[in-house]
C-alpha atoms as a PDB file:
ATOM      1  CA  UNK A   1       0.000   0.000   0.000  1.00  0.00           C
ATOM      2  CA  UNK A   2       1.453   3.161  -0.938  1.00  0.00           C
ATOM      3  CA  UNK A   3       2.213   5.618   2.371  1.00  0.00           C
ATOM      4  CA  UNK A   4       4.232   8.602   0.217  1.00  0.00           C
ATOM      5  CA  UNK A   5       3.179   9.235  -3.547  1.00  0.00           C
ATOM      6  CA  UNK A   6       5.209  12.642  -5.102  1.00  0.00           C
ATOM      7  CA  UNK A   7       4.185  13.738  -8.252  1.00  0.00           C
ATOM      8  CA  UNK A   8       6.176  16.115 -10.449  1.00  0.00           C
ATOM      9  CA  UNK A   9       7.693  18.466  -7.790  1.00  0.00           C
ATOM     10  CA  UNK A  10       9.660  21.213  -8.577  1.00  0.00           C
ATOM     11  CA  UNK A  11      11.270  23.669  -6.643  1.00  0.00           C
ATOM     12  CA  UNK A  12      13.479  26.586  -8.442  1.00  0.00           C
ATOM     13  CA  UNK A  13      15.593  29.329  -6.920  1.00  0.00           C
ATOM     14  CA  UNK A  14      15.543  31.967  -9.019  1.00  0.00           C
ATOM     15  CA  UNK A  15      17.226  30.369 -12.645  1.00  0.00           C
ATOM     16  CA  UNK A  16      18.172  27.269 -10.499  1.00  0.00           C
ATOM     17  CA  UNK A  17      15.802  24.678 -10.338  1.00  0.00           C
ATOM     18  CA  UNK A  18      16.462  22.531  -7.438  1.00  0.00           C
ATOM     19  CA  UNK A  19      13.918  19.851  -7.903  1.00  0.00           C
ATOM     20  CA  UNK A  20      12.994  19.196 -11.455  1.00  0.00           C
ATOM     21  CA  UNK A  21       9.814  16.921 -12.511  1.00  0.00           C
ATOM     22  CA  UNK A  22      10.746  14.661  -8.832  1.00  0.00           C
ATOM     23  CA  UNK A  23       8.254  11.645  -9.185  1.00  0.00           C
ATOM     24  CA  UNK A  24       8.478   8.728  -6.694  1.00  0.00           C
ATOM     25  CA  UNK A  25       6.595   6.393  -4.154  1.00  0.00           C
ATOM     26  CA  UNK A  26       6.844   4.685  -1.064  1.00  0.00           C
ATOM     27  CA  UNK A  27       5.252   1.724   0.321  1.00  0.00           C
ATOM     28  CA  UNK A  28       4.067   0.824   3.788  1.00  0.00           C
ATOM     29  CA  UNK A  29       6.806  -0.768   5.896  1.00  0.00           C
ATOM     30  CA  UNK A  30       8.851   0.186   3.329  1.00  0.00           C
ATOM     31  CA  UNK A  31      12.883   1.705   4.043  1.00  0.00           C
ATOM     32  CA  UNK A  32      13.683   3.511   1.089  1.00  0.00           C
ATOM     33  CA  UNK A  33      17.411   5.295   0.383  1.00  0.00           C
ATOM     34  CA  UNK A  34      17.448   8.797  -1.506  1.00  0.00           C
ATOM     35  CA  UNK A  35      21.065   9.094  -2.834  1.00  0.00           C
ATOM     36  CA  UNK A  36      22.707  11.150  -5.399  1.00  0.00           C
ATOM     37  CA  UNK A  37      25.974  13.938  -5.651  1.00  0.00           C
ATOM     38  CA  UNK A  38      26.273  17.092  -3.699  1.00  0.00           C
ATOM     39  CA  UNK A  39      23.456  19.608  -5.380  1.00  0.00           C
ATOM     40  CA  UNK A  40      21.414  16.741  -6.639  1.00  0.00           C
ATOM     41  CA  UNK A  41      17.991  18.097  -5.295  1.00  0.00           C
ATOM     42  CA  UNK A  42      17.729  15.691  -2.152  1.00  0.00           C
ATOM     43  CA  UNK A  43      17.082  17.810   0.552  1.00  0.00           C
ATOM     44  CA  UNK A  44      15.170  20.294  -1.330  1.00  0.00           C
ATOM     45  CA  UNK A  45      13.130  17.654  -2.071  1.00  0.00           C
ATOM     46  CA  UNK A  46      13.119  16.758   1.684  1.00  0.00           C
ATOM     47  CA  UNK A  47      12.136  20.188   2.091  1.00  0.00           C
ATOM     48  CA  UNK A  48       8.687  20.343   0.003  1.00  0.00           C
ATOM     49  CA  UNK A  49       8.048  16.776   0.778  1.00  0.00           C
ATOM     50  CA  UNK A  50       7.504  18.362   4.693  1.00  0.00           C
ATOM     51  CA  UNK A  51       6.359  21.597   4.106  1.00  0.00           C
ATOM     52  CA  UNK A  52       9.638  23.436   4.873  1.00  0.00           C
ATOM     53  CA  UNK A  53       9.664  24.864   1.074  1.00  0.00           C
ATOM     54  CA  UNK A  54       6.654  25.071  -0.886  1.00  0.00           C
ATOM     55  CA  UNK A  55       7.032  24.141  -4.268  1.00  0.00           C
ATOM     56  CA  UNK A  56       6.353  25.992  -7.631  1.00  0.00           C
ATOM     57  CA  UNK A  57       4.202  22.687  -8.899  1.00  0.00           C
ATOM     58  CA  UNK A  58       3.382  18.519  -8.281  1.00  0.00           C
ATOM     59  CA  UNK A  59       1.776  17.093  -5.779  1.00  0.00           C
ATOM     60  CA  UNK A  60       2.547  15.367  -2.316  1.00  0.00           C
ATOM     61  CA  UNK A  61      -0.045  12.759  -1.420  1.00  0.00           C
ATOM     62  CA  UNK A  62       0.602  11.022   2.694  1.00  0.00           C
ATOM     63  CA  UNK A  63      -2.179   8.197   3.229  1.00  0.00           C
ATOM     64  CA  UNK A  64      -3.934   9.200   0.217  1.00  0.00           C
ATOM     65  CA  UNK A  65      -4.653  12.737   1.289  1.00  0.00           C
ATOM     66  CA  UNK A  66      -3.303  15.710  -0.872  1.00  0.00           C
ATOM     67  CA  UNK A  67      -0.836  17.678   1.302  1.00  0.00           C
ATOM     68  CA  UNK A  68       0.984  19.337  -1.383  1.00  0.00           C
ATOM     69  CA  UNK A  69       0.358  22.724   0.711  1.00  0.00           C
ATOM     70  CA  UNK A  70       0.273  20.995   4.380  1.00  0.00           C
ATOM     71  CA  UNK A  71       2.659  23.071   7.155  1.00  0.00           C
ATOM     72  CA  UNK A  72       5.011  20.956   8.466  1.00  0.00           C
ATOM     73  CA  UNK A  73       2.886  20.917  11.700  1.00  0.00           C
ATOM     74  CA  UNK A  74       0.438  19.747   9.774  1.00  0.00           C
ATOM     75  CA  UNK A  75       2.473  17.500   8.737  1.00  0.00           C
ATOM     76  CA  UNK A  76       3.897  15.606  12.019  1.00  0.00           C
ATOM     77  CA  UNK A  77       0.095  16.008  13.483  1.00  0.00           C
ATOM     78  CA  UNK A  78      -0.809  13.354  10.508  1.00  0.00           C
ATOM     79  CA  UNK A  79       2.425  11.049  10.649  1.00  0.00           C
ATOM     80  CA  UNK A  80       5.001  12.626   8.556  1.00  0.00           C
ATOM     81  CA  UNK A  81       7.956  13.428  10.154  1.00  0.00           C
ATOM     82  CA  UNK A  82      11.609  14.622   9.386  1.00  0.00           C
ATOM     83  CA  UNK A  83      14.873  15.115  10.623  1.00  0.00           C
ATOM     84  CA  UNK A  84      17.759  17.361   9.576  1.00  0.00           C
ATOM     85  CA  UNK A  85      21.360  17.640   8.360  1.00  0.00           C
ATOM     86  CA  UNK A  86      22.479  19.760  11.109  1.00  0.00           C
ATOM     87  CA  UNK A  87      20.108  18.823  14.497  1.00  0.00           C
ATOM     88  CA  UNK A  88      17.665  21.083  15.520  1.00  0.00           C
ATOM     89  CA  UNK A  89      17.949  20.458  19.083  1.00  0.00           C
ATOM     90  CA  UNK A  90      17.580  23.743  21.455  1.00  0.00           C
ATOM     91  CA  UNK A  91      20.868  23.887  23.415  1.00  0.00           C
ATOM     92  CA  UNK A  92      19.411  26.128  26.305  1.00  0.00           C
ATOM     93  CA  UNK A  93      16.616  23.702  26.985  1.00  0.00           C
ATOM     94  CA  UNK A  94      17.732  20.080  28.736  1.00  0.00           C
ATOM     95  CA  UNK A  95      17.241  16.693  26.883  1.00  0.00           C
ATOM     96  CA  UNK A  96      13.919  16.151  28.728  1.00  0.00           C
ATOM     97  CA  UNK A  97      12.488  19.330  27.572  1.00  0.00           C
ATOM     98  CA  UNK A  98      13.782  18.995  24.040  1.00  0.00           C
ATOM     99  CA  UNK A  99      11.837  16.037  24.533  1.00  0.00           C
ATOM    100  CA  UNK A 100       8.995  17.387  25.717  1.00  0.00           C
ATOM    101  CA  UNK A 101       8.676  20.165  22.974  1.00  0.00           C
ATOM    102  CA  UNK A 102       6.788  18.161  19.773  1.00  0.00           C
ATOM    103  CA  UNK A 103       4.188  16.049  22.582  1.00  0.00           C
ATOM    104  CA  UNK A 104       1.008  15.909  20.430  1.00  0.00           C
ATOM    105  CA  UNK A 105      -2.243  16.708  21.549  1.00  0.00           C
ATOM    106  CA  UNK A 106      -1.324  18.381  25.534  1.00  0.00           C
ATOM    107  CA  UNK A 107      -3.953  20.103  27.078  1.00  0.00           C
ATOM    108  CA  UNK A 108      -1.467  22.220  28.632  1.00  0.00           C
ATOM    109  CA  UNK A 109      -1.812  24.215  25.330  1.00  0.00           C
ATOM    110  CA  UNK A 110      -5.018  25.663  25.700  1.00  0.00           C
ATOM    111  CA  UNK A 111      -5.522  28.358  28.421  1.00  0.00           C
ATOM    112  CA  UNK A 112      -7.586  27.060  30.881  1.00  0.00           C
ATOM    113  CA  UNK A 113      -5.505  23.920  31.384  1.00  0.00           C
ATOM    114  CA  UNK A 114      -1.786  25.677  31.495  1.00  0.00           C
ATOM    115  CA  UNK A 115      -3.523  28.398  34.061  1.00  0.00           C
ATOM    116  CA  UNK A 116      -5.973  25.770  36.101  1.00  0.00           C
ATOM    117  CA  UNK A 117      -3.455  22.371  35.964  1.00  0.00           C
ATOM    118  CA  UNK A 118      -6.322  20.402  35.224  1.00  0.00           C
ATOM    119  CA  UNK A 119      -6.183  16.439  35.663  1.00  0.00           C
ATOM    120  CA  UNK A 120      -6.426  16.151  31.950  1.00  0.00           C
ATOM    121  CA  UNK A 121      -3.126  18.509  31.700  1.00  0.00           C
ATOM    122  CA  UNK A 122      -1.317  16.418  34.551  1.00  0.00           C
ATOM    123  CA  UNK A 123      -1.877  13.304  33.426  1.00  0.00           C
ATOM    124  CA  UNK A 124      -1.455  13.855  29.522  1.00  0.00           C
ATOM    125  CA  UNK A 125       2.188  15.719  31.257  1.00  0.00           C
ATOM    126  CA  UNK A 126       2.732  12.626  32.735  1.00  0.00           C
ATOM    127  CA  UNK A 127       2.458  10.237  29.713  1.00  0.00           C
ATOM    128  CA  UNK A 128       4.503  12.332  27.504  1.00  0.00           C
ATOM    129  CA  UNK A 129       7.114  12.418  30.853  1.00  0.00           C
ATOM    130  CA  UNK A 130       7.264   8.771  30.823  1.00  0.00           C
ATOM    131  CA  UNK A 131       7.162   8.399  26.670  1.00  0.00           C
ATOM    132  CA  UNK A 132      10.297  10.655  26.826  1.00  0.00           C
ATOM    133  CA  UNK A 133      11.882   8.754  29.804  1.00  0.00           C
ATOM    134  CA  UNK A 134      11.203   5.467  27.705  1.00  0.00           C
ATOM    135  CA  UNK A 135      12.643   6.899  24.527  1.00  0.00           C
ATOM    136  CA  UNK A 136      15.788   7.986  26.539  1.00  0.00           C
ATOM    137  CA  UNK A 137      16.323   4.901  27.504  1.00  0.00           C
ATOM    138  CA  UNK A 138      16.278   2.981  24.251  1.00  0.00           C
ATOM    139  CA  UNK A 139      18.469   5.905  23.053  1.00  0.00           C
ATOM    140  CA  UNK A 140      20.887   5.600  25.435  1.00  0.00           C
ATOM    141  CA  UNK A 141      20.296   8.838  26.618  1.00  0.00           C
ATOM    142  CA  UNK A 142      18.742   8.440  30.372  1.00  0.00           C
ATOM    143  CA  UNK A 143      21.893   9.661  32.099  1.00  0.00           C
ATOM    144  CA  UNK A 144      21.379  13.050  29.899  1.00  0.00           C
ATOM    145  CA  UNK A 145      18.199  13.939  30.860  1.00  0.00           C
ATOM    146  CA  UNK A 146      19.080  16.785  32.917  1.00  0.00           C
ATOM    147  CA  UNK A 147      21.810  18.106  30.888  1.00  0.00           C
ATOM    148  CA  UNK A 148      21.532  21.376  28.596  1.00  0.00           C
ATOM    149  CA  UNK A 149      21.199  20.196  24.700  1.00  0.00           C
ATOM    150  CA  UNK A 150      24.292  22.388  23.999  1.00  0.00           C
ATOM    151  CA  UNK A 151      26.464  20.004  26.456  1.00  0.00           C
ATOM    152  CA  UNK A 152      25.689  16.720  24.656  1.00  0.00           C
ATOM    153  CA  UNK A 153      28.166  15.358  21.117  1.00  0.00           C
ATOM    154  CA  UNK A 154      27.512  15.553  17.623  1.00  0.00           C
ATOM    155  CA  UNK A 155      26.268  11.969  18.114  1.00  0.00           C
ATOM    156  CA  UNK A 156      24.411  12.521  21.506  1.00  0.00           C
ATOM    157  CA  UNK A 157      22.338  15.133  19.792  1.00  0.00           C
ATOM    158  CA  UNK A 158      21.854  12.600  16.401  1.00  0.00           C
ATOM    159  CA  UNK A 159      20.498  10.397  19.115  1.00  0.00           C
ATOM    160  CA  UNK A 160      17.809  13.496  20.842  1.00  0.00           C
ATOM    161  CA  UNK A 161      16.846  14.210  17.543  1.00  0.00           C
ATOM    162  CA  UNK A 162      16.106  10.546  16.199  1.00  0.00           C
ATOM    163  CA  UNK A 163      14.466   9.648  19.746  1.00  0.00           C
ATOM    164  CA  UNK A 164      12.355  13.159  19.619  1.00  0.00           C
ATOM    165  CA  UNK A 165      10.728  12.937  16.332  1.00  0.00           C
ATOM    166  CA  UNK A 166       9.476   9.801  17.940  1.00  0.00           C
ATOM    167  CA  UNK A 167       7.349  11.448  20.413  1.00  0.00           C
ATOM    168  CA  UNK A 168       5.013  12.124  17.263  1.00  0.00           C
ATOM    169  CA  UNK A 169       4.502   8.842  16.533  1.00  0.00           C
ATOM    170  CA  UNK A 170       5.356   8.840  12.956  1.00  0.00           C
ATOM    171  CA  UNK A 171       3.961   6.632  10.472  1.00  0.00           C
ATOM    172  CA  UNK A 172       6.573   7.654   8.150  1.00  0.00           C
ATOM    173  CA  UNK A 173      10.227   9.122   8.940  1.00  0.00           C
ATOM    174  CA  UNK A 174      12.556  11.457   7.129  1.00  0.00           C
ATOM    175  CA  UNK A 175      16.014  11.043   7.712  1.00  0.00           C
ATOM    176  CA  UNK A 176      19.089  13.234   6.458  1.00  0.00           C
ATOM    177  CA  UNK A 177      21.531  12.064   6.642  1.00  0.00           C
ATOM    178  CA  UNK A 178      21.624  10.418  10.266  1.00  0.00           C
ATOM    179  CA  UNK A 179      25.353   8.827   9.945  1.00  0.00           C
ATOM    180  CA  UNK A 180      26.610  12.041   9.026  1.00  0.00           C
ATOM    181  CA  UNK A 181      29.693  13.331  11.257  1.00  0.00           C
ATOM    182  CA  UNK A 182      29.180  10.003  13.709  1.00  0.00           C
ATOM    183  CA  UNK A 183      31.677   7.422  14.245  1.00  0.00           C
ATOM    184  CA  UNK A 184      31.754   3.935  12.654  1.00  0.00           C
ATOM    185  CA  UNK A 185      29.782   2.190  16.158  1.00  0.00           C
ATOM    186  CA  UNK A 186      27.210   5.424  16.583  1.00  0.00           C
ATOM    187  CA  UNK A 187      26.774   4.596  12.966  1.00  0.00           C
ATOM    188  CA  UNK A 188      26.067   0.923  13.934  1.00  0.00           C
ATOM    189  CA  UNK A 189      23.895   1.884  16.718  1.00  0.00           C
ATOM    190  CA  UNK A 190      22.057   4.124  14.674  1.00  0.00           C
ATOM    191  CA  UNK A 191      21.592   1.508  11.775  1.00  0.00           C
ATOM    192  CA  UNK A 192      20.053  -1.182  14.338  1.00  0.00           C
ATOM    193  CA  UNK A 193      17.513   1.688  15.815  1.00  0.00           C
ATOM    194  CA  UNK A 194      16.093   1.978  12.233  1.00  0.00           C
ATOM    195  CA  UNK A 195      15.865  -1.784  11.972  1.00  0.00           C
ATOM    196  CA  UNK A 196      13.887  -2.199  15.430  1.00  0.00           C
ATOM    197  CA  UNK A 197      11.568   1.008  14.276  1.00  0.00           C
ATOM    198  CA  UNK A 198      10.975  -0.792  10.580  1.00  0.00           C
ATOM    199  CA  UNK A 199      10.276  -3.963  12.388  1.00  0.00           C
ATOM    200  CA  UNK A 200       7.666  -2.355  14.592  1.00  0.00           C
ATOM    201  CA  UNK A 201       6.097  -0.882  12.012  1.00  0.00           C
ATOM    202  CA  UNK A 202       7.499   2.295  11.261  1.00  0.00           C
ATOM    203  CA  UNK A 203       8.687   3.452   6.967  1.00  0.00           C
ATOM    204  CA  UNK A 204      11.133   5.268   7.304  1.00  0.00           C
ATOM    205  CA  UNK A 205      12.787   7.354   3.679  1.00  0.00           C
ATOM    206  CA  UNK A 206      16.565   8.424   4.173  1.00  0.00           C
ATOM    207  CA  UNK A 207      18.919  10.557   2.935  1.00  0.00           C
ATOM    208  CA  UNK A 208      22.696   9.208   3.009  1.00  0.00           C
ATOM    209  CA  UNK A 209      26.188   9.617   1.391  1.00  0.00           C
ATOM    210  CA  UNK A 210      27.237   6.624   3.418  1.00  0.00           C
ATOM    211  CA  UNK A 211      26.393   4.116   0.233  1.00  0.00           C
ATOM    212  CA  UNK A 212      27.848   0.937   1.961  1.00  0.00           C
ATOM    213  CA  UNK A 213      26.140   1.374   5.313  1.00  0.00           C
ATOM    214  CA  UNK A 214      22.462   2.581   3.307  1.00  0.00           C
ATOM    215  CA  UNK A 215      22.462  -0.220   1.018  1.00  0.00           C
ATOM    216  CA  UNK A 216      23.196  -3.013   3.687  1.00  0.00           C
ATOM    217  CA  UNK A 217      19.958  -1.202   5.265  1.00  0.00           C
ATOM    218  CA  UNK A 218      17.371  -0.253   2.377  1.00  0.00           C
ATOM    219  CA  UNK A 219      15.042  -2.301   0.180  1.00  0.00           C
ATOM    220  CA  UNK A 220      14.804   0.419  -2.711  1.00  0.00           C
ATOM    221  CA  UNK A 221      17.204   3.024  -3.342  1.00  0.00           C
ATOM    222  CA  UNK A 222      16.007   6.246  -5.432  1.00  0.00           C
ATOM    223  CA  UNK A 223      18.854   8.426  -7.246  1.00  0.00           C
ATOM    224  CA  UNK A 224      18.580  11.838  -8.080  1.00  0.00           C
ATOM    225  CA  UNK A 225      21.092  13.744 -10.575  1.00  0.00           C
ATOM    226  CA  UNK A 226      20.492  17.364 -11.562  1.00  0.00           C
ATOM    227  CA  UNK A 227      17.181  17.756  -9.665  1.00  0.00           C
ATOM    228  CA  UNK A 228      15.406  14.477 -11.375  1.00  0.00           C
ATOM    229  CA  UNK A 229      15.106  10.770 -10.251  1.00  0.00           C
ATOM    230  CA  UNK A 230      17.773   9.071 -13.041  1.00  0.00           C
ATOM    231  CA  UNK A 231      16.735   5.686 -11.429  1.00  0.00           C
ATOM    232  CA  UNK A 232      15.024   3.686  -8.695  1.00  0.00           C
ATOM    233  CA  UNK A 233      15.400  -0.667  -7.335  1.00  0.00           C
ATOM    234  CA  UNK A 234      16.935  -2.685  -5.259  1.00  0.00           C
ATOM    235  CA  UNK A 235      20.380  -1.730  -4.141  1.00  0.00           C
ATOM    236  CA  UNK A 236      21.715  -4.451  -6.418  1.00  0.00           C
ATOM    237  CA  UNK A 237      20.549  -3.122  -9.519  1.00  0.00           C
ATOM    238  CA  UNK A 238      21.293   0.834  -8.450  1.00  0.00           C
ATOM    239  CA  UNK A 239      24.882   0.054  -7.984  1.00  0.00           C
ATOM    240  CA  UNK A 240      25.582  -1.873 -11.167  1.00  0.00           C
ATOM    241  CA  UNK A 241      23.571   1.161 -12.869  1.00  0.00           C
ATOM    242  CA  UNK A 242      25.933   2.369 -15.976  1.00  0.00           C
ATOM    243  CA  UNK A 243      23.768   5.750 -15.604  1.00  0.00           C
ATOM    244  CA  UNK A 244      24.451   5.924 -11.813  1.00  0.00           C
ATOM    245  CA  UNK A 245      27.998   4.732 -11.972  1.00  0.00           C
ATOM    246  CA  UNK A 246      28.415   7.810 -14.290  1.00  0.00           C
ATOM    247  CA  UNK A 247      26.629  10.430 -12.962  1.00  0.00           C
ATOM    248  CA  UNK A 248      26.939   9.876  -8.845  1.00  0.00           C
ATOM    249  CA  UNK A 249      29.862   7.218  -8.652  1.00  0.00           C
ATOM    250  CA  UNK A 250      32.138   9.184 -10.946  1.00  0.00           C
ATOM    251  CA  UNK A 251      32.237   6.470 -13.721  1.00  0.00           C
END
């Protein structure tokens, strides 16, 4: 069953154009690679795929809904949710709160709960405490929770960000580039969190120019080159691709 269906993005920047005709699908319980070399349109596609950039034309369909012109609010309220190159964690907040932040659905937004602490606010605080706590854990991150964002590593905050977008409780998950900057057993680490989360359930699309670690991990890679998909399959067939080869692996 199709989760993600794009059709014809584009995206330009003034005479540049980023994104060019981008058509592609993913499947339910799917983990799908989106590779290609530096400038290739992925994370402008990222972008209008989650309602960071609008784009000039195409549509983005999530569970069969048009939300070509969703905000990326929007967005993570219905399931779709993305990460970034550089983490977006708030250094002056602790790991807790950073976890805290995206909690769907608190009562502790609306007026009279924040100012009356009402039993619903309390106990929906209390769920998302212990969601976060949980998440922590698996993360490796429990002995952190106190700590200011800012203190934690390049890796450490890979980690937040990874175990915070799952506080939405995604149905589908944009990674970029998640092994970027991290060592060869974060990497690892990292690599067997996205296995547990497919095997629960979750699909999961990811941007990566770590090739050997992505296609040990994906069932369908998509390239781009120049703003357009120049192919999509198995890992197999993308890296004996004569076009591919040429274009991304430098022939």
């Amino acid at each position: 069953m199709t989760l993600l269906a794009v059709e014809g993005l584009r995206r330009s920047f003034g005479s540049l154009v980023a994104v060019d005709s981008v058509s592609f699908e993913v499947e339910r319980g799917e983990v799908v690679g989106m590779i290609g070399p530096n400038g290739a349109g992925k994370t402008t596609t990222f972008n209008c795929v989650s309602g960071v950039l609008p784009s000039d034309a195409g549509t983005v369909t999530f569970e069969g809904a048009d939300v070509t012109e969703a905000p990326p609010y929007d967005l993570a309220r219905r399931g779709l949710v993305r990460t970034f190159q550089q983490t977006r964690e708030l250094e002056t907040l602790t790991v807790t709160d950073n976890m805290l932040l995206p909690t769907p659905d608190h009562p502790g937004e609306r007026a009279w709960h924040a100012v009356g602490r009402t039993a619903a606010s309390e106990q929906r605080e209390q769920e998302a405490r212990e969601r976060a706590m949980d998440l922590l854990g698996t993360f490796d991150l429990r002995g952190m929770v106190e700590e200011y964002a800012a203190s934690l590593s390049g890796g450490q905050r890979k980690l937040l960000e990874l175990a915070r977008a799952l506080m939405l409780d995604p149905s589908l998950l944009l990674l970029d580039e998640p092994f970027a900057g991290v060592n060869p057993t974060l990497t690892a680490e990292i690599v067997e969190h996205i296995e547990a989360l497919n095997a629960d359930g979750l699909t999961l699309l990811i941007i990566e120019h770590e090739l050997e670690t992505l296609t040990d991990l994906v069932d369908r890679l998509i390239v781009l080159a120049d703003g357009r998909v120049l192919a999509t399959g198995t890992p197999e067939a993308i890296m004996e691709n004569e076009e591919v080869i040429d274009a991304y692996l430098g022939g």
